[in-house]
Protein backbone atom coordinates (compact mmCIF):
# COMPACT_ATOMS: atom_id res chain seq x y z
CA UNK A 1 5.26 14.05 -6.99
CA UNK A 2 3.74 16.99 -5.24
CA UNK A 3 3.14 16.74 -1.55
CA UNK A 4 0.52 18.44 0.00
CA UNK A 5 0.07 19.78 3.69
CA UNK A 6 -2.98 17.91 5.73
CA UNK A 7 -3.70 21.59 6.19
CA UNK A 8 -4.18 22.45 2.85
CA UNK A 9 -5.91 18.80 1.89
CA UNK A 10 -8.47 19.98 5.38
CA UNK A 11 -8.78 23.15 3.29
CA UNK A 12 -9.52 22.01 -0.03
CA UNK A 13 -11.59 18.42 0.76
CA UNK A 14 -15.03 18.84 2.03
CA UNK A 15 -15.68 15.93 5.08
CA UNK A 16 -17.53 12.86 3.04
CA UNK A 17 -21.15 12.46 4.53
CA UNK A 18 -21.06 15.77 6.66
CA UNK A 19 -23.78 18.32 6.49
CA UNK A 20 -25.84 15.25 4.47
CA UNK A 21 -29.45 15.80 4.92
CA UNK A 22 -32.43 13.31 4.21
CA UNK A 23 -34.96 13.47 1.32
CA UNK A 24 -37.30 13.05 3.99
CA UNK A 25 -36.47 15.77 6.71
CA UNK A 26 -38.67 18.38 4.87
CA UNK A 27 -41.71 15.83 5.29
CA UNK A 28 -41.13 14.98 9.55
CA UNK A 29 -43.77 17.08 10.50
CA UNK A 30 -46.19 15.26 7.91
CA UNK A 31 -44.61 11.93 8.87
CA UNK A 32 -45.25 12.21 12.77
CA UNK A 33 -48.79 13.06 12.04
CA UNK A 34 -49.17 9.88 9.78
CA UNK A 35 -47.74 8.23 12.77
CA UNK A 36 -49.32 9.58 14.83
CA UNK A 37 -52.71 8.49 13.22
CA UNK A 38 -51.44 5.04 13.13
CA UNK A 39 -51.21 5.11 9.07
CA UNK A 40 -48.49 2.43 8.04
CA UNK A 41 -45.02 2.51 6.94
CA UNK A 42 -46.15 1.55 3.60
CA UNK A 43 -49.14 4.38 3.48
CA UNK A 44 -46.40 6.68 4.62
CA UNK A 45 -44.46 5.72 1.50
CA UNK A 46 -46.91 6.26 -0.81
CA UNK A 47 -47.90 9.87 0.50
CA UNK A 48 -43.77 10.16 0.01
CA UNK A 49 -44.21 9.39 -3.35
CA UNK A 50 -47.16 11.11 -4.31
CA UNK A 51 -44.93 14.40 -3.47
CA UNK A 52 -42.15 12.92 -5.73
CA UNK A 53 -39.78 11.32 -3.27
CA UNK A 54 -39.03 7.65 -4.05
CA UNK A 55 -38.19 5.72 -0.90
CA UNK A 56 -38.70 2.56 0.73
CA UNK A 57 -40.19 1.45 3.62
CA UNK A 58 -37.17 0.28 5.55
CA UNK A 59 -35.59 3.96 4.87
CA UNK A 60 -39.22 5.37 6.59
CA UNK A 61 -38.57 2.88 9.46
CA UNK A 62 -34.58 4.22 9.81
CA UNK A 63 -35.72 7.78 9.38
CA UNK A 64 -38.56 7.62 11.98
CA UNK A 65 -36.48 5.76 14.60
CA UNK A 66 -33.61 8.66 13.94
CA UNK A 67 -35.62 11.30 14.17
CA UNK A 68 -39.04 10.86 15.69
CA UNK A 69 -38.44 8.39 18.03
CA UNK A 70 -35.44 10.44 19.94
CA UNK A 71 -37.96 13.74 20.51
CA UNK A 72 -40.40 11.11 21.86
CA UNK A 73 -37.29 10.13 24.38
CA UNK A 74 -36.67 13.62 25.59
């Protein structure tokens, strides 16, 4: 058997999970103003879905407590 070098595996094998970005990151914008209007998680899902990106409610929760909620911190 063929070893290989960690090096060369580093090299070769692309981190799992890295550089991952969500369905929903080119809708944030759109998604604090919902929010912002007090529209629900589950209106917020359909206006997801009427631009073709299937999702559920608890990913909208995960996704706004990610991302919107930490700008609102700083």
């Amino acid at each position: 058997m063929n070893k290989i070098s960690v090096d060369d595996f580093i090299k070769s094998t692309p981190i799992a999970g890295k550089g991952r970005r969500s369905r929903l990151m080119p809708f944030l914008e759109d998604i604090k103003t919902l929010r912002e209007k007090e529209y629900s998680l589950s209106q917020i899902c359909a206006f997801l879905q009427a631009n073709n990106v299937q999702t559920t409610v608890a990913t909208v929760s995960s996704f706004i407590r990610r991302h919107i909620s930490k700008e609102q911190e700083e």
